[in-house]
N, C-alpha and C. Protein backbone atom coordinates (compact mmCIF):
# COMPACT_ATOMS: atom_id res chain seq x y z
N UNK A 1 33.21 -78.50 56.81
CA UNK A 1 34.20 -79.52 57.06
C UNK A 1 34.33 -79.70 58.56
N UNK A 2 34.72 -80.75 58.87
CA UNK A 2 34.85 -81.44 60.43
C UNK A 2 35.69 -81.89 60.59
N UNK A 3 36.46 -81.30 61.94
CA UNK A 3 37.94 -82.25 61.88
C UNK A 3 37.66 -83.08 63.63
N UNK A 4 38.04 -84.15 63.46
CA UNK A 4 37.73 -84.74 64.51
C UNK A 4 39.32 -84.80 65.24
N UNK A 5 39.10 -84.64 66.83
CA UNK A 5 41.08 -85.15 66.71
C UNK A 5 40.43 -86.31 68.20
N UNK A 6 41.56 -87.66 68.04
CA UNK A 6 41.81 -88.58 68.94
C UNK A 6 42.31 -89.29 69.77
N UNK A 7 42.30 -89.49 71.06
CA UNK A 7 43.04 -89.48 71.58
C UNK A 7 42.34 -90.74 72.50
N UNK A 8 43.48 -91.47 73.32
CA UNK A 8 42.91 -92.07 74.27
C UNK A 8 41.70 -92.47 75.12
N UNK A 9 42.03 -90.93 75.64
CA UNK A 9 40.88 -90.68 76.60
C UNK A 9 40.38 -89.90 76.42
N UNK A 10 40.47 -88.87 75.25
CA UNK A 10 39.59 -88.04 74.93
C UNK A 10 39.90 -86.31 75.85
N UNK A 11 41.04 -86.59 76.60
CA UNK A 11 40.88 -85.75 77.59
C UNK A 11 42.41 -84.32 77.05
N UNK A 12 43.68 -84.24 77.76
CA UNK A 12 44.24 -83.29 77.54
C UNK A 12 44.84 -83.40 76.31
N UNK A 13 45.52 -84.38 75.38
CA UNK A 13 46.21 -84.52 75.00
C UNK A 13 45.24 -83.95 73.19
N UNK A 14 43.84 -84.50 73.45
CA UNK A 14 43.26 -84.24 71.97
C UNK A 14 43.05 -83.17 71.90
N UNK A 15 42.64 -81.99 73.34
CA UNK A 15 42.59 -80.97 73.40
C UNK A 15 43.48 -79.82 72.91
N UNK A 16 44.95 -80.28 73.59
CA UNK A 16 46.27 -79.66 73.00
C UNK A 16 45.86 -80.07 71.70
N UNK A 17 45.86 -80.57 71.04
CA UNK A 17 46.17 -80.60 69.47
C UNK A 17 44.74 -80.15 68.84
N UNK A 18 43.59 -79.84 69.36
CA UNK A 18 42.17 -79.46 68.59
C UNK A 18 43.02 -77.80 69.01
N UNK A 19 43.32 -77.40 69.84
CA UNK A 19 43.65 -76.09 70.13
C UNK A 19 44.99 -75.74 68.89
N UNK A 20 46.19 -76.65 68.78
CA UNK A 20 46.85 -76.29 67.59
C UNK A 20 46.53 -76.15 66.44
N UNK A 21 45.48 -76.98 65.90
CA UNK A 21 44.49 -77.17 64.69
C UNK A 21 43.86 -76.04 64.23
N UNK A 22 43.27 -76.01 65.15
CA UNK A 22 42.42 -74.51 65.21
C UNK A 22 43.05 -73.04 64.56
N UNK A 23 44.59 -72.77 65.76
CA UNK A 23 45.94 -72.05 65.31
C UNK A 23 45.95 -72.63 63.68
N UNK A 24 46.47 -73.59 62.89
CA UNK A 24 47.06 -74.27 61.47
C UNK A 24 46.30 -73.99 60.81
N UNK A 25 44.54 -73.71 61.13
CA UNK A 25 43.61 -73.39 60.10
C UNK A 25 43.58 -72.17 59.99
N UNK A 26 43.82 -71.25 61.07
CA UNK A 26 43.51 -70.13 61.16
C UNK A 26 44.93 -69.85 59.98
N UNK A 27 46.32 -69.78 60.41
CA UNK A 27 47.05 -69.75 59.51
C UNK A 27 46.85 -70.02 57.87
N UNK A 28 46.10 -71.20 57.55
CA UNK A 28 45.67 -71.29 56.48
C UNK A 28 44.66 -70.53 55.34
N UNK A 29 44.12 -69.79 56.48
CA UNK A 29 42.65 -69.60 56.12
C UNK A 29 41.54 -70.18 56.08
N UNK A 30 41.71 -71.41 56.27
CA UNK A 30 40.85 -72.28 56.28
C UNK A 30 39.60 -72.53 57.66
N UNK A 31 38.48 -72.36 57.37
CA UNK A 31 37.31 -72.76 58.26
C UNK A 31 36.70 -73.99 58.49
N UNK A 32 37.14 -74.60 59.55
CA UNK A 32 36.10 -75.65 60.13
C UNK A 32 35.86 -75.72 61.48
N UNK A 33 35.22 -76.84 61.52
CA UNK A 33 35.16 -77.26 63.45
C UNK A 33 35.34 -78.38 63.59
N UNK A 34 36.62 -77.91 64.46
CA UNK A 34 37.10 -78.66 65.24
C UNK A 34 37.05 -79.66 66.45
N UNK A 35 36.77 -80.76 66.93
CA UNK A 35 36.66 -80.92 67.65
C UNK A 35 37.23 -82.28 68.50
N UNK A 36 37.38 -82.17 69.66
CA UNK A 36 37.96 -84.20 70.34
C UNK A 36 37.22 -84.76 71.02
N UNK A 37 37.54 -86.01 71.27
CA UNK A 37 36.91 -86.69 71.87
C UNK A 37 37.90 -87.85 72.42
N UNK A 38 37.69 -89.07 72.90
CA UNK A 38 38.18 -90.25 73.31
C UNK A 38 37.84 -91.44 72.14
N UNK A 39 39.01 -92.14 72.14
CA UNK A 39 38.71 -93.10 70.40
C UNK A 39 37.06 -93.81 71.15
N UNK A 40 37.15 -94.47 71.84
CA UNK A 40 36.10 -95.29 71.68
C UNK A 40 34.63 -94.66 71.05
N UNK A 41 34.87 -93.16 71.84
CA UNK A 41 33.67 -92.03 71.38
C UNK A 41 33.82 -91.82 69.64
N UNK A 42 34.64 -91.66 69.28
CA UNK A 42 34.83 -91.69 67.56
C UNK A 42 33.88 -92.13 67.09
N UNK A 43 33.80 -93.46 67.13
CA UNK A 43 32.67 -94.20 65.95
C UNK A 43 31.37 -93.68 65.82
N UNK A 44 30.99 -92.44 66.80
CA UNK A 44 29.95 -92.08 66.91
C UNK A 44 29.99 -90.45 66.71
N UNK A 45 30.91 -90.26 66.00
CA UNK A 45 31.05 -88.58 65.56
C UNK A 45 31.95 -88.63 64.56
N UNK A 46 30.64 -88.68 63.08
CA UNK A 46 31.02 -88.62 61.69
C UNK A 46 32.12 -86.78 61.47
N UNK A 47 32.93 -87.08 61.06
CA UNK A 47 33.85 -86.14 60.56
C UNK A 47 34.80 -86.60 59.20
N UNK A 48 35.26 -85.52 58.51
CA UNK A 48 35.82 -85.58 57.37
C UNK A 48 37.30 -85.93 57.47
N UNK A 49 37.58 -85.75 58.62
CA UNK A 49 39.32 -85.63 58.74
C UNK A 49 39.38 -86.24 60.69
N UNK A 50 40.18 -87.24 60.60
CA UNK A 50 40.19 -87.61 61.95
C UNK A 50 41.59 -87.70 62.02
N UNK A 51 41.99 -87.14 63.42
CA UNK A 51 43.59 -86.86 63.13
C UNK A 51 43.85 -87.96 64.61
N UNK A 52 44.62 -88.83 64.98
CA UNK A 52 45.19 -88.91 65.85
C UNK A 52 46.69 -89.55 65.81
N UNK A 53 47.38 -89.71 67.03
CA UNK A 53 48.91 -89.76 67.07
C UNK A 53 48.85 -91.17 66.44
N UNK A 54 50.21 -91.67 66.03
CA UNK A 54 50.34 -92.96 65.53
C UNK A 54 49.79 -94.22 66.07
N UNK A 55 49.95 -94.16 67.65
CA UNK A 55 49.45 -95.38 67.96
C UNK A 55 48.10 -95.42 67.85
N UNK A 56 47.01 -94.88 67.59
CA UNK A 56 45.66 -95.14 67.53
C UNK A 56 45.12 -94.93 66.09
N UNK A 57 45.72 -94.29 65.00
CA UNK A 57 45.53 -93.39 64.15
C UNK A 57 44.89 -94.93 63.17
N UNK A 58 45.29 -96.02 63.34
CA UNK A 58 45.33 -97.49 62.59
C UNK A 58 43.53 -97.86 62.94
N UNK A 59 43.13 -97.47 64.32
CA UNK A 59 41.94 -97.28 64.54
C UNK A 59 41.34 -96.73 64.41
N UNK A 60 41.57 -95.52 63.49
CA UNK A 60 40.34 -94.53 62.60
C UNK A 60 40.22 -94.58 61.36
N UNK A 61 40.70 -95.57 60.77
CA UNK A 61 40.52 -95.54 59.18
C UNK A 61 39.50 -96.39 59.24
N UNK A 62 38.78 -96.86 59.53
CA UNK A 62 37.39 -97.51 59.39
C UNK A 62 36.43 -96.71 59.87
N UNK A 63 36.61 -95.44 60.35
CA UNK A 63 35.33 -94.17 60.45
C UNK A 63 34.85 -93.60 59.10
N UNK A 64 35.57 -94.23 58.02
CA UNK A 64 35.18 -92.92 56.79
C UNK A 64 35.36 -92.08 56.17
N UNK A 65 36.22 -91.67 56.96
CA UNK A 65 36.78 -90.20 56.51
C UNK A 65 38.65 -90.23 56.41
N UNK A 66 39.06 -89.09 56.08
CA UNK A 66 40.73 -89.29 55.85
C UNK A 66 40.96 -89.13 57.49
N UNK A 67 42.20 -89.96 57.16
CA UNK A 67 43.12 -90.30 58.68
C UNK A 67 44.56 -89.64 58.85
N UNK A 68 44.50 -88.41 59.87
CA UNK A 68 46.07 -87.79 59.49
C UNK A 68 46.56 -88.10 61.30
N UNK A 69 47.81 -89.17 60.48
CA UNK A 69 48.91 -89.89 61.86
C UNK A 69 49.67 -89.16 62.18
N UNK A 70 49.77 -88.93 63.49
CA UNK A 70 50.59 -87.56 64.20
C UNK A 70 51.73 -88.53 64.26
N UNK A 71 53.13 -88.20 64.11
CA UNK A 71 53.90 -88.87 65.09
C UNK A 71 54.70 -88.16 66.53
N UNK A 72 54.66 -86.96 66.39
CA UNK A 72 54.80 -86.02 67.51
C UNK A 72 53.58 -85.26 67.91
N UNK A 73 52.87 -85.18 68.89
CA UNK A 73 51.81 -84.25 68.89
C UNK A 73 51.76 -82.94 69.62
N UNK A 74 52.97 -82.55 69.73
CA UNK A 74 53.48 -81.37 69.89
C UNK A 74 54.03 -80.41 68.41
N UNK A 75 54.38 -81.42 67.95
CA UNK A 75 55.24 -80.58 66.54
C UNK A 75 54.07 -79.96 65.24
N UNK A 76 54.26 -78.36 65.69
CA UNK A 76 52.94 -77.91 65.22
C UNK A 76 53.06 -77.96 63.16
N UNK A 77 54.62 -78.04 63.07
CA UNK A 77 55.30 -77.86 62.03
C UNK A 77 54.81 -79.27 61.23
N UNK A 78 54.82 -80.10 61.48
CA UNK A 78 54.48 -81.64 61.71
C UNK A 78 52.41 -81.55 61.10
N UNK A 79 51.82 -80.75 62.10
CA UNK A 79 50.15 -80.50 61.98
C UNK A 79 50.25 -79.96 61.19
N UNK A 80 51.12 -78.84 60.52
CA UNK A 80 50.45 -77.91 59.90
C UNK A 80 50.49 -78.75 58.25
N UNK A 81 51.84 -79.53 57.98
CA UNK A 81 51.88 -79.94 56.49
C UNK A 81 51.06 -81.26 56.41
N UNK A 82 50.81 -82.02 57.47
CA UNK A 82 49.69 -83.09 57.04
C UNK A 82 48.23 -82.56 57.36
N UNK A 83 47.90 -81.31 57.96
CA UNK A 83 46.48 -80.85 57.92
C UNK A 83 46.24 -80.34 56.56
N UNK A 84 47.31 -79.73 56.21
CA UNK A 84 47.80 -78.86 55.10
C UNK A 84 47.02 -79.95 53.62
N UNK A 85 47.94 -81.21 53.66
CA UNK A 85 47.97 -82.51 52.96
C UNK A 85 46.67 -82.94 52.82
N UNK A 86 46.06 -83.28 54.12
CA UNK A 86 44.76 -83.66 53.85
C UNK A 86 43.61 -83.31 53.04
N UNK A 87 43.66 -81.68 53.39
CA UNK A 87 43.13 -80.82 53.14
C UNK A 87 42.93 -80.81 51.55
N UNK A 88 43.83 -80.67 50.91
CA UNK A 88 44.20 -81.05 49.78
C UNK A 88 43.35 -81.87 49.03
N UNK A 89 44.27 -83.26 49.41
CA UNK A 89 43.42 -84.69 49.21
C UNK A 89 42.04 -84.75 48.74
């Protein structure tokens, strides 16, 4: 499994949250890789689960894969039940 996370620019903000992800799986038990990038970079790194905050999140549902909309991307409580959700799915 592949979790993609998105962000702007690809730079601190997807990082903080590929680094919480990482923490939510580990909690879970769950194994994958993780990884970010910058949206425009997306369309070109197939993954199963693409997570980004609300305002961009409308621009990853045409990659393919499930789309989990952050609306805080600090609130790990927030990552853990829609990674949780997806996961599922």
């Amino acid at each position: 499994m592949k979790i993609l996370v998105c962000c702007g620019n690809g730079l601190g903000s997807s990082f903080m949250i590929e680094m919480n992800i990482k923490k939510v799986l580990a909690e879970l038990g769950v194994e994958a890789t993780v990884d970010h990038c910058d949206l425009a970079s997306a369309s070109g790194s197939k993954a199963d689960i693409y997570v980004g905050t609300r305002d961009i999140a409308t621009q990853l549902t045409s990659l393919g894969g499930k789309v989990v909309s952050l609306n805080n991307m600090i609130d790990k409580q927030e990552l853990k039940e829609k990674i949780g959700a997806a996961l599922v799915d």
